[in-house]
Structure formats: structure tokens, C-alpha cells
N, C-alpha and C. Protein backbone atom coordinates (compact mmCIF):
# COMPACT_ATOMS: atom_id res chain seq x y z
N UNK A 1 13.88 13.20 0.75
CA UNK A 1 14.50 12.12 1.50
C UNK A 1 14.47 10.84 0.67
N UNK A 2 15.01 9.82 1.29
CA UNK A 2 15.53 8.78 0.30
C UNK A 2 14.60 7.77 1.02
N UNK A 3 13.89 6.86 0.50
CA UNK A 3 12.85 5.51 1.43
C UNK A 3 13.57 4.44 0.42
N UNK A 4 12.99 3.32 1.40
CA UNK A 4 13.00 1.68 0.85
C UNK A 4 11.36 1.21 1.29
N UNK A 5 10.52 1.41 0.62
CA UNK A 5 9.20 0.72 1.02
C UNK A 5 9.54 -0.67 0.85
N UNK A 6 9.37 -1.38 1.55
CA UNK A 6 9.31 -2.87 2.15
C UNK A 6 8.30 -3.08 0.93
N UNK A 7 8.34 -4.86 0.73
CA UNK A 7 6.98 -5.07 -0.07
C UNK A 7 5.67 -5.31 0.57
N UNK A 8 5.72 -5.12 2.11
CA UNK A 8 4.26 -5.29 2.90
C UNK A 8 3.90 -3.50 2.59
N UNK A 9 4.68 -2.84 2.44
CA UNK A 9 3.72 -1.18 2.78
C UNK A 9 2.61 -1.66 1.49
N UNK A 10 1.89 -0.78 1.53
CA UNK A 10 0.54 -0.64 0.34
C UNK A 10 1.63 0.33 -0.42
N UNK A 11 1.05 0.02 -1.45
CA UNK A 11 1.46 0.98 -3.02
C UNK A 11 0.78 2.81 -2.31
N UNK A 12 0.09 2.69 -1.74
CA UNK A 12 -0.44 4.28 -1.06
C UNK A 12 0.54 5.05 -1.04
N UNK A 13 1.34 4.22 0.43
CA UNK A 13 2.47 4.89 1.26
C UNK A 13 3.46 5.22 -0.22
N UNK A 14 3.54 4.23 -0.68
CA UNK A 14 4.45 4.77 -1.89
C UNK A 14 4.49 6.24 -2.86
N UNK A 15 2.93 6.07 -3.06
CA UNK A 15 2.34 7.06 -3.86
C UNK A 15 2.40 8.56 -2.77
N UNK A 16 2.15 8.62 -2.17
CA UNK A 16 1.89 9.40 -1.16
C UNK A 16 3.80 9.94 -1.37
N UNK A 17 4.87 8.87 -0.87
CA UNK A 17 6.27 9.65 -0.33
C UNK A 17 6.30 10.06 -1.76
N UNK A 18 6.27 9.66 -2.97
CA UNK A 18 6.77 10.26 -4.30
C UNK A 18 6.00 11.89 -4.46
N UNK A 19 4.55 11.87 -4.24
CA UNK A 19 4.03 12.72 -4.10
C UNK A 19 4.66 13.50 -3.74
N UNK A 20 5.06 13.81 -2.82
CA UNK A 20 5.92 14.75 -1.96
C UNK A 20 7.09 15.08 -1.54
N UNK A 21 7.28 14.39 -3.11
CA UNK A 21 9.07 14.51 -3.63
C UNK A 21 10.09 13.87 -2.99
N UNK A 22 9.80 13.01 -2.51
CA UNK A 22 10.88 11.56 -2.09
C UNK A 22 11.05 10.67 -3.00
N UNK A 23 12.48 10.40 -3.06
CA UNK A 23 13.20 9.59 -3.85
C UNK A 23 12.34 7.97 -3.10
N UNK A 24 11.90 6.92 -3.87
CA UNK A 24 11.38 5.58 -3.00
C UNK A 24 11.41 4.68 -3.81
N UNK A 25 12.86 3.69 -2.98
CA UNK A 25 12.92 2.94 -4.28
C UNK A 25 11.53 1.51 -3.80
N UNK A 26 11.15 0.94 -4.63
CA UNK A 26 10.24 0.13 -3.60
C UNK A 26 10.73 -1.72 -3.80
N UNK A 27 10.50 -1.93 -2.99
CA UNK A 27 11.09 -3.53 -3.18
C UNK A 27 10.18 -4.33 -3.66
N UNK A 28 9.04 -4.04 -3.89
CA UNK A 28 7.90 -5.07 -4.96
C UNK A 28 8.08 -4.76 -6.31
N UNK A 29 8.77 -3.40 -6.62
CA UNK A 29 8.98 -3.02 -8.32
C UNK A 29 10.39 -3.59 -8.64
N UNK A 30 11.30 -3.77 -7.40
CA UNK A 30 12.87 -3.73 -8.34
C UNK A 30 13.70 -5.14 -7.31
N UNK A 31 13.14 -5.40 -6.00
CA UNK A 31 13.94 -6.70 -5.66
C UNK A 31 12.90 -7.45 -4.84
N UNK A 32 11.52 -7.84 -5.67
CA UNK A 32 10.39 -8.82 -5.16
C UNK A 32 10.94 -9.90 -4.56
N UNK A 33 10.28 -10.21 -3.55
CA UNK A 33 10.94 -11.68 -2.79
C UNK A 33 12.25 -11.39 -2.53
N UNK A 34 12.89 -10.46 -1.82
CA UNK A 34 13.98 -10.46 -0.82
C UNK A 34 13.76 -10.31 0.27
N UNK A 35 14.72 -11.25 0.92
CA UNK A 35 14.35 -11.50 2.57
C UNK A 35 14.80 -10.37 3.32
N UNK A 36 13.97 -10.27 4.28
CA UNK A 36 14.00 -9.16 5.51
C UNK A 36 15.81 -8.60 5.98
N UNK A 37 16.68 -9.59 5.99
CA UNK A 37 17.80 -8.89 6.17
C UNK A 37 18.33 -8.28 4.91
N UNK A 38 18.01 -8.62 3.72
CA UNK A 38 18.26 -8.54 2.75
C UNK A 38 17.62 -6.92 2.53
N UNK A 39 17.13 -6.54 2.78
CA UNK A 39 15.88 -5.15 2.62
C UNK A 39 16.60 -4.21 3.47
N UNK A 40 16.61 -5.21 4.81
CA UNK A 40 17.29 -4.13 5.44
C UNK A 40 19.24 -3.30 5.25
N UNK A 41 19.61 -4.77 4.58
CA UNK A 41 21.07 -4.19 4.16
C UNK A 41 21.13 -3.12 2.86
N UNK A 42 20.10 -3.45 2.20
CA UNK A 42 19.70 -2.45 0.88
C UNK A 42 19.51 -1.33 0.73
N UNK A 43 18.80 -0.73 2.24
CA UNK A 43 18.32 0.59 2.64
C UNK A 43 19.35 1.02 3.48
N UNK A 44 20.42 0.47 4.15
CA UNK A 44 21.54 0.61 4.99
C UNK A 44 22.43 1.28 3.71
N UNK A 45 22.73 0.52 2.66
CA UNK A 45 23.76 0.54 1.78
C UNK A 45 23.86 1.89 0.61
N UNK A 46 22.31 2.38 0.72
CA UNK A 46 21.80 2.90 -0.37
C UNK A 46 21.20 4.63 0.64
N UNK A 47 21.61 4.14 2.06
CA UNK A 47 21.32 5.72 3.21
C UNK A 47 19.43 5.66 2.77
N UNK A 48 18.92 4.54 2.38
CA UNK A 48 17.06 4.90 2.59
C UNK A 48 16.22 4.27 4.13
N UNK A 49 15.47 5.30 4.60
CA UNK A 49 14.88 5.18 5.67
C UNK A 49 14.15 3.78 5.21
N UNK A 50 13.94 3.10 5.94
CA UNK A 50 12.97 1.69 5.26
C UNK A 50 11.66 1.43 6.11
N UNK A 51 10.61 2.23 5.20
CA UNK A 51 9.10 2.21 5.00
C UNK A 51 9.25 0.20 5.44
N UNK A 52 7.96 0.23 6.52
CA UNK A 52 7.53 -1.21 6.14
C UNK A 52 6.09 -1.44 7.47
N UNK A 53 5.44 -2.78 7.28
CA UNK A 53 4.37 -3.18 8.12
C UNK A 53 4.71 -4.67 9.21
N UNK A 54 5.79 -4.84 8.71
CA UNK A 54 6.45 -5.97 8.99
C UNK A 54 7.28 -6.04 10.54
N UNK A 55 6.63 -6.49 11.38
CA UNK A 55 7.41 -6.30 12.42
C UNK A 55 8.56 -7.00 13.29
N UNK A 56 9.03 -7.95 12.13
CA UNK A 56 10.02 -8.55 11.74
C UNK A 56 11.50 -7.76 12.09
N UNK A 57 11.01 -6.48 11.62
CA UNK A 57 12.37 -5.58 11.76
C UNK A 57 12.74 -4.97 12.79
N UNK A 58 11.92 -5.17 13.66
CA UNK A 58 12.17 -5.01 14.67
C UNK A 58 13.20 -5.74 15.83
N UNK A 59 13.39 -6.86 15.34
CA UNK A 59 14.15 -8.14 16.08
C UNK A 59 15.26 -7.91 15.07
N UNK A 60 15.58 -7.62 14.04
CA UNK A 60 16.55 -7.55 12.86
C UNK A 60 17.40 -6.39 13.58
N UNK A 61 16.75 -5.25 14.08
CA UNK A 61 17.34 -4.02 14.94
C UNK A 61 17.93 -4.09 15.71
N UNK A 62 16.76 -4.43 17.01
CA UNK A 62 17.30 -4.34 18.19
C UNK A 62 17.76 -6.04 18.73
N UNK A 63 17.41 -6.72 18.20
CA UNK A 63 17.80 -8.44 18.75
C UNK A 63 19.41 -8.34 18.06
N UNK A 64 19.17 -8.28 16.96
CA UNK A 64 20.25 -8.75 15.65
C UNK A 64 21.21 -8.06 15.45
N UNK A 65 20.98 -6.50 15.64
CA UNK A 65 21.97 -5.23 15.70
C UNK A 65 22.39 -5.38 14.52
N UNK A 66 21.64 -5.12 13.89
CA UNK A 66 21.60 -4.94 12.46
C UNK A 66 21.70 -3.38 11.75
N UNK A 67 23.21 -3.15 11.12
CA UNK A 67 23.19 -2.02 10.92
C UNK A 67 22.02 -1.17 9.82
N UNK A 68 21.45 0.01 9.79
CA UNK A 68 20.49 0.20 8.77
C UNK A 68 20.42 1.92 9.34
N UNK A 69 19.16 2.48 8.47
CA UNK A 69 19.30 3.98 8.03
C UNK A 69 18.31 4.36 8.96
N UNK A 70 17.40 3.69 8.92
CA UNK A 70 15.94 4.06 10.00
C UNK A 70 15.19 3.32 9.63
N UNK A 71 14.00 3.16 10.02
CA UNK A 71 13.29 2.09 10.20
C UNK A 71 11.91 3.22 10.21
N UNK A 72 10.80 2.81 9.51
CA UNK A 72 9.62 3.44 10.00
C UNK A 72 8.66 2.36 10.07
N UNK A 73 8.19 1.89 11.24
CA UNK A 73 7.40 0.53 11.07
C UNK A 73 5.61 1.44 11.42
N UNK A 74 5.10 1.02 10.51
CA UNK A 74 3.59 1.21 10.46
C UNK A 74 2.48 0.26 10.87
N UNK A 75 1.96 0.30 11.87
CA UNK A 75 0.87 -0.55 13.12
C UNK A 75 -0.30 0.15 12.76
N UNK A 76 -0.97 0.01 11.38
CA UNK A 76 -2.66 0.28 11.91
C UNK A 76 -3.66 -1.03 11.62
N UNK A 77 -4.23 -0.70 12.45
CA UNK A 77 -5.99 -1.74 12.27
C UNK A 77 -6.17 -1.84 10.79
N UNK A 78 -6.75 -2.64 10.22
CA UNK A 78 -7.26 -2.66 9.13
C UNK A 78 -8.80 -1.80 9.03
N UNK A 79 -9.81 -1.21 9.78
CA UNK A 79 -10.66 -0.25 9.93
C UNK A 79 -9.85 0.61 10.18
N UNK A 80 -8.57 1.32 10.28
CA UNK A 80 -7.80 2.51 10.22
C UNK A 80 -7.02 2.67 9.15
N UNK A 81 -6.88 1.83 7.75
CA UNK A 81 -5.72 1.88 7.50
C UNK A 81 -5.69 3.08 6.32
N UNK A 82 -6.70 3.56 6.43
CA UNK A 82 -6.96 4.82 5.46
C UNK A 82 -6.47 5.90 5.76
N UNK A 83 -5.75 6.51 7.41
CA UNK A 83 -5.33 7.12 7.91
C UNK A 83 -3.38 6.80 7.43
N UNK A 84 -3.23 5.69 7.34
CA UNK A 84 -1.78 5.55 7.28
C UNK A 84 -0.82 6.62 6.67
N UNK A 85 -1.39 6.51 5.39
CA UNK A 85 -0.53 7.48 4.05
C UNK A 85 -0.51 9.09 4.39
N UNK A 86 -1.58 9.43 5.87
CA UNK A 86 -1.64 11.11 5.49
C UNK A 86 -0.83 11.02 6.82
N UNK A 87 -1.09 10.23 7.92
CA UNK A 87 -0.40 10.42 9.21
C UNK A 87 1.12 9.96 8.62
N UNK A 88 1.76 9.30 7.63
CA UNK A 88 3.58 9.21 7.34
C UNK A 88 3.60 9.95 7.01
N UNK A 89 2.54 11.17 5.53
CA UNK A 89 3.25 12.31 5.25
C UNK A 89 3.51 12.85 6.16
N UNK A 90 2.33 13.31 6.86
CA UNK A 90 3.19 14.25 8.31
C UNK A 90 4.23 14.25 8.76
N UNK A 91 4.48 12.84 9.08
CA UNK A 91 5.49 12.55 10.40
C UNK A 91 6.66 13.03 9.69
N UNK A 92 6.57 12.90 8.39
CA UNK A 92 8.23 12.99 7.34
C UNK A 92 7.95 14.24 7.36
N UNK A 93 7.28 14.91 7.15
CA UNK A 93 7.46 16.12 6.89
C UNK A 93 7.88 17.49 8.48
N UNK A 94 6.80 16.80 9.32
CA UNK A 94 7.52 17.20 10.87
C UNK A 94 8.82 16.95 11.21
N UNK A 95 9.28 15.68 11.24
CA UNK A 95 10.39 15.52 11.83
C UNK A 95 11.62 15.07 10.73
N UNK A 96 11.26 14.72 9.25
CA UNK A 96 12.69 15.11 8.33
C UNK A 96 13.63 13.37 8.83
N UNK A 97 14.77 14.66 9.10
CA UNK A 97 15.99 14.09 9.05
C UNK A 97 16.54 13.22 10.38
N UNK A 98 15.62 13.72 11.61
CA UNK A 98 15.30 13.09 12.87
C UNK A 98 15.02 11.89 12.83
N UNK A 99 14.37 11.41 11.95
CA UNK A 99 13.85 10.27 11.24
C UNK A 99 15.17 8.84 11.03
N UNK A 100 15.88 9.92 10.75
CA UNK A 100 17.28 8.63 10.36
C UNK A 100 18.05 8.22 11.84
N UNK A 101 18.46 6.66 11.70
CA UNK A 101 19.10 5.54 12.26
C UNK A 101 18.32 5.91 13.64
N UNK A 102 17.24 5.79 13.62
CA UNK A 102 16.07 5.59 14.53
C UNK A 102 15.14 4.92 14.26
N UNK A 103 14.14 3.87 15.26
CA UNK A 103 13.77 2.91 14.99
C UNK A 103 12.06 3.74 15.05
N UNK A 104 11.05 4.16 14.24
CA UNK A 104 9.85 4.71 14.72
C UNK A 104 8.62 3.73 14.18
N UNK A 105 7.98 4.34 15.67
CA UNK A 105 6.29 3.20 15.07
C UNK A 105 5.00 4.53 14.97
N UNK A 106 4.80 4.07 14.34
CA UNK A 106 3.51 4.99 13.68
C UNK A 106 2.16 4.29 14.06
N UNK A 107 1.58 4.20 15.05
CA UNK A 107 -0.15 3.71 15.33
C UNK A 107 -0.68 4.49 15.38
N UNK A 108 -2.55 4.40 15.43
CA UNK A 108 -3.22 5.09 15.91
C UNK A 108 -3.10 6.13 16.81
N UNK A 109 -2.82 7.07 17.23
CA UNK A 109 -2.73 8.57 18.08
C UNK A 109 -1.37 8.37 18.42
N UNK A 110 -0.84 7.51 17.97
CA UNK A 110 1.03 7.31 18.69
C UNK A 110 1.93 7.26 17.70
N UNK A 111 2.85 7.72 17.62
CA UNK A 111 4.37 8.04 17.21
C UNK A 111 5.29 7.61 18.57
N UNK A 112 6.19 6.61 18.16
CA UNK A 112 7.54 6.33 18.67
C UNK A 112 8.54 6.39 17.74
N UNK A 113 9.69 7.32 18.66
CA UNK A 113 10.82 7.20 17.72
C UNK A 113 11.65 6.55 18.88
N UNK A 114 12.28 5.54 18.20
CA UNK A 114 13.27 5.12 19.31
C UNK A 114 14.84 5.40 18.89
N UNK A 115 15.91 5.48 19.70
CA UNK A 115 17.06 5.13 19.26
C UNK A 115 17.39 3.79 18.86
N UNK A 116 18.16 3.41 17.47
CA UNK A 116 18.27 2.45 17.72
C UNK A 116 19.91 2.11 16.67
């Protein structure tokens, strides 16, 4: 699958989707300091799900109707955040392609996928 890691994900999540053979382009290696609509038109333009911690994108979605590919927004504690990188492999690897032009949150014991 194709990602846009946001520049809030950790370098993990990164390491982790390449790991497991995802294309990820990341926005701290190739367009540092671009603004949030800007990220999100990038991953729209380019068909990448867009990895991020930022919950910014959320109002960019559903406020703004902002067209884009999917959204995976990641909510853990900072005493959880060691869990992050193995609970996204999963989720990508469970649900794939389900994944696209859906809005999902990833917390502690919860997965939301929304339409969006």
C-alpha cells in the first residue's frame, strides 16, 4: 500500500510500514514544514493513505471536506506509545484496502473507521 506519514508520526511507524513492504513517502524526509492542507492534498494527489498524530485532520475532513485517500489518525498516551507501530501493522494488514477514503483512529483497545 501507498502511506504519507505526516511529520508528527515517529520515524517507528515509518520503519515499521516499509518493513512490511509499503511504499511511505514521509513528509519530514521530502516536504518538511508543509502545512496540514498541504499534506493532505499530497496524499490525495499521489492515492497515499496519510499516517499522522495530528488531530488537525480531522476538521480538514469532516469540517473542511477536504478531498484525500484516508486518513489514519493515531491517539496513544505517551506510557503507551510503544504499542503504536505493532497495533498499525495489524490494522494494515487486517483490513488493507478498507482502509482507503475512510477516516480511522487507532487508540488504546479501539479502532474507528469512519466514512468520510
Amino acid at each position: 500500500m501507498l502511506f504519507l506519514a505526516d511529520e508528527s508520526c515517529d520515524a517507528c511507524m515509518i520503519r515499521i510500514l516499509r518493513a512490511d513492504g509499503h511504499d511511505v513517502m514521509a513528509v519530514s524526509e521530502e516536504h518538511r514544514g508543509a502545512g496540514d492542507s498541504t499534506v493532505l492534498k499530497l496524499a490525495a494527489d499521489t492515492s497515499r493513505l496519510l499516517v499522522t498524530e495530528d488531530k488537525d485532520f480531522g476538521q480538514l475532513v469532516f469540517a473542511s471536506c477536504h478531498d484525500h485517500s484516508g486518513v489514519i489518525l493515531l491517539r496513544y498516551p505517551f506510557p503507551l506509545r510503544h504499542h503504536i507501530a505493532a497495533r498499525l501493522s495489524s490494522l494494515v494488514k487486517d483490513r488493507g484496502e478498507t482502509l482507503r477514503h475512510s477516516f480511522t483512529v487507532i487508540e488504546p483497545g479501539r479502532i474507528r473507521i469512519l466514512p468520510a
